[in-house]
N, C-alpha and C. Protein backbone atom coordinates (compact mmCIF):
# COMPACT_ATOMS: atom_id res chain seq x y z
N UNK A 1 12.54 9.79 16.88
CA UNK A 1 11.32 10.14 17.59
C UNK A 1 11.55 9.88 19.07
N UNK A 2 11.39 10.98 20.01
CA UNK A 2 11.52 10.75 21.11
C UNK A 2 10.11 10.17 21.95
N UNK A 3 10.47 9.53 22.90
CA UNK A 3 9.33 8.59 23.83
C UNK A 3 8.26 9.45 23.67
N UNK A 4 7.94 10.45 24.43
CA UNK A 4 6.85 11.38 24.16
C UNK A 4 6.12 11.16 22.88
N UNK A 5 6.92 11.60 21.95
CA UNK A 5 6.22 11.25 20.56
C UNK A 5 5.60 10.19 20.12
N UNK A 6 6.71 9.01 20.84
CA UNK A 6 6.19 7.28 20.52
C UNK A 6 4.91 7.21 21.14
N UNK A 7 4.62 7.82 22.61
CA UNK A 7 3.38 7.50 23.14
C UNK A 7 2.29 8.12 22.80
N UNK A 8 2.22 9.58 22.16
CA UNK A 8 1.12 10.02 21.76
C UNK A 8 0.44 8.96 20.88
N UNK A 9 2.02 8.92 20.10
CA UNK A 9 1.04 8.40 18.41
C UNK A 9 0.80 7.02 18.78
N UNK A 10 0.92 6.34 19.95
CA UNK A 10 0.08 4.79 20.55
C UNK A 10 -0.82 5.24 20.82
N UNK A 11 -1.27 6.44 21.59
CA UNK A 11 -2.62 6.89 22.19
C UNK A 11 -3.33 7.10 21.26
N UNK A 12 -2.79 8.05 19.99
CA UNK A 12 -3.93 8.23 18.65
C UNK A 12 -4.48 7.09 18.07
N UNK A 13 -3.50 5.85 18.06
CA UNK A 13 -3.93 4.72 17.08
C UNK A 13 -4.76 4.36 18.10
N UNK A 14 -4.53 3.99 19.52
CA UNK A 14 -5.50 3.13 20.69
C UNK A 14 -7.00 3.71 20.19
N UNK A 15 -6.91 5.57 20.53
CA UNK A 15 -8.33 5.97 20.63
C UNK A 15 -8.88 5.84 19.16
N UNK A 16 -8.29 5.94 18.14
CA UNK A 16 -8.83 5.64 16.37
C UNK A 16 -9.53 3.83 16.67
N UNK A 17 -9.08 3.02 17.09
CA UNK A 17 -9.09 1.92 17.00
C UNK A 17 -10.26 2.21 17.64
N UNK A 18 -10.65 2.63 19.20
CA UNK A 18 -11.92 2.54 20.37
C UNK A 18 -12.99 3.68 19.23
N UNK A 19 -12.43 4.34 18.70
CA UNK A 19 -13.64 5.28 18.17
C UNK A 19 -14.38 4.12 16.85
N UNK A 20 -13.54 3.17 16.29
CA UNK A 20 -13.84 2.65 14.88
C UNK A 20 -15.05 1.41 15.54
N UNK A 21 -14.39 0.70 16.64
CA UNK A 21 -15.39 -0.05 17.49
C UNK A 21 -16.77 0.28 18.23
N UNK A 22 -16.66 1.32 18.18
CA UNK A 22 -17.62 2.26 19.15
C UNK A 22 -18.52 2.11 17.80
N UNK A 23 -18.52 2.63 16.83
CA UNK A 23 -18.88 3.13 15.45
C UNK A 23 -19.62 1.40 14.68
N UNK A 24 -18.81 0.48 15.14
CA UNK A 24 -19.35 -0.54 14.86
C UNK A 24 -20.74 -1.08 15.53
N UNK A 25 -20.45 -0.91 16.95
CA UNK A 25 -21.41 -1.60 17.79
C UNK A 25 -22.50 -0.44 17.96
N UNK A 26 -22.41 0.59 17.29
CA UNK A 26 -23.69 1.28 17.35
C UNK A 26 -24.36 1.63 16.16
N UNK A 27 -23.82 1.37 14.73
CA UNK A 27 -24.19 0.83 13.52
C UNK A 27 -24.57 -0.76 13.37
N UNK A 28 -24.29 -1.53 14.47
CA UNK A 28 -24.30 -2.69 13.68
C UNK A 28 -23.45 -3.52 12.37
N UNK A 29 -22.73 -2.93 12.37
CA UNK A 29 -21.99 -3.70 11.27
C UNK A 29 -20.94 -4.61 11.39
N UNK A 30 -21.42 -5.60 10.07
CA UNK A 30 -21.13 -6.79 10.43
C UNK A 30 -19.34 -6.75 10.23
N UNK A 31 -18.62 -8.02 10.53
CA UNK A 31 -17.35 -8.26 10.51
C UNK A 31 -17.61 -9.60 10.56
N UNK A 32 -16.30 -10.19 9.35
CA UNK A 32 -16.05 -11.31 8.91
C UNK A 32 -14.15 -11.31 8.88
N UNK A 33 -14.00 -12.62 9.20
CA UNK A 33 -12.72 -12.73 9.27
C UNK A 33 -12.38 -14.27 8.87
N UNK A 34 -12.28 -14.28 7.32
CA UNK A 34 -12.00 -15.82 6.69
C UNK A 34 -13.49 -16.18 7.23
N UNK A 35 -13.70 -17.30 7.68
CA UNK A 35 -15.17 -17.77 7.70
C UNK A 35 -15.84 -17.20 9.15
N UNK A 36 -14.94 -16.61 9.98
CA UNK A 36 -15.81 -16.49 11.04
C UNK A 36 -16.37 -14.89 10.98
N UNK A 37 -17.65 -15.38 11.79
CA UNK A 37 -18.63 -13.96 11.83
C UNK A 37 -17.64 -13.72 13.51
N UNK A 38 -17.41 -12.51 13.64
CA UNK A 38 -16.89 -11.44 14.82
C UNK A 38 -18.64 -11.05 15.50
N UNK A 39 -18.68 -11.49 16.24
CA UNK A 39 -19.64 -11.21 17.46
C UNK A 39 -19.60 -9.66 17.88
N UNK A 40 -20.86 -9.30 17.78
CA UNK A 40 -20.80 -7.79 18.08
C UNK A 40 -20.26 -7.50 19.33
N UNK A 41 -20.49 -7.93 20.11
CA UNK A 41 -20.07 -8.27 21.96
C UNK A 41 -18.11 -7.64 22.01
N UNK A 42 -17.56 -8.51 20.57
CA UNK A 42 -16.57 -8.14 20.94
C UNK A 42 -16.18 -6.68 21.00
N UNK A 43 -16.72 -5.95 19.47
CA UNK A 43 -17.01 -4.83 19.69
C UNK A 43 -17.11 -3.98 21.23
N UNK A 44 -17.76 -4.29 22.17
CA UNK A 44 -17.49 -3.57 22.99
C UNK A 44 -16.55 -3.72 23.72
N UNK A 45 -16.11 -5.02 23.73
CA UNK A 45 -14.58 -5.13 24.79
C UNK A 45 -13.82 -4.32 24.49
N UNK A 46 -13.78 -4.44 23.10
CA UNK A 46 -12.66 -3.78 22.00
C UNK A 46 -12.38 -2.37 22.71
N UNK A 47 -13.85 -1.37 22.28
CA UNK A 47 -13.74 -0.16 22.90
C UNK A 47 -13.47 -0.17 24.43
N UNK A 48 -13.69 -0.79 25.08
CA UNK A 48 -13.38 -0.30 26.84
C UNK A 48 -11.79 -0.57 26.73
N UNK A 49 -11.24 -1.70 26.68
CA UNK A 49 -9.82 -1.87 26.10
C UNK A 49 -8.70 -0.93 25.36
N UNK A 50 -9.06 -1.11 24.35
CA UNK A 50 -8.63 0.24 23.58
C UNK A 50 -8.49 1.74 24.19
N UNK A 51 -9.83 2.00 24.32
CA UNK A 51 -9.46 3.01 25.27
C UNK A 51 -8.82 3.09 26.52
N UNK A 52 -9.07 2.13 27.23
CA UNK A 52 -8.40 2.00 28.59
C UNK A 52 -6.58 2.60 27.84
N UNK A 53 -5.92 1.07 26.86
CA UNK A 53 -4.92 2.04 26.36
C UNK A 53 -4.38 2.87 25.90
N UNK A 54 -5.25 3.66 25.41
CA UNK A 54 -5.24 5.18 24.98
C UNK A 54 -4.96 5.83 26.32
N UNK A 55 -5.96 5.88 26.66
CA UNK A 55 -6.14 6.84 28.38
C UNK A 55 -4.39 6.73 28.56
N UNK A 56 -3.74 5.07 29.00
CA UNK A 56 -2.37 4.96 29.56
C UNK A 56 -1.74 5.55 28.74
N UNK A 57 -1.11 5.16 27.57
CA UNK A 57 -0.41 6.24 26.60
C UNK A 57 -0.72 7.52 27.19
N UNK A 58 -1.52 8.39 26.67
CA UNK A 58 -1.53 9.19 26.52
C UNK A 58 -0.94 10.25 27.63
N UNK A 59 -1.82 9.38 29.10
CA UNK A 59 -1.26 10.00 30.41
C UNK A 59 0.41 9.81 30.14
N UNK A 60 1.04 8.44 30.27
CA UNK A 60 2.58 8.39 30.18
C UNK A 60 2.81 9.32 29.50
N UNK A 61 2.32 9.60 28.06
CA UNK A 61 3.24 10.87 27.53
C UNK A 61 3.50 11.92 27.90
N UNK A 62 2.26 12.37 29.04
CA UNK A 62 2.20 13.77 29.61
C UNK A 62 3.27 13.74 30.90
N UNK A 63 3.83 12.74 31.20
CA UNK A 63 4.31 12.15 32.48
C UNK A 63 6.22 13.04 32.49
N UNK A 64 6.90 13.32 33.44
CA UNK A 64 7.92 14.05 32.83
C UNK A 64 9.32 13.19 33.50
């Protein structure tokens, strides 16, 4: 797999990951991890983050 390829498919998983968070914090749904409750809050870092690395991927891949 050449670089190009490596970076799309980081950009697909980044933006899958920002779309699944997005999806959380506007459903509400809960998350548990062993005993701790996940704070919705994080949820949104998640998405600005995530996407932020999507956006980079994705640009690098287009990059020549």
């Amino acid at each position: 797999m050449d670089k190009n390829r490596s970076l799309m498919l980081a950009a697909v998983v980044f933006g899958l990951v920002a779309f699944l968070h997005l999806l959380r914090a506007i459903f509400s749904w809960p998350a548990r991890i062993a005993d701790f409750d996940v704070p919705l809050w994080l949820s949104y870092v998640a998405v600005v983050v995530a996407g932020y690395l999507s956006w980079l991927m994705y640009s690098a891949s287009k990059k020549k």
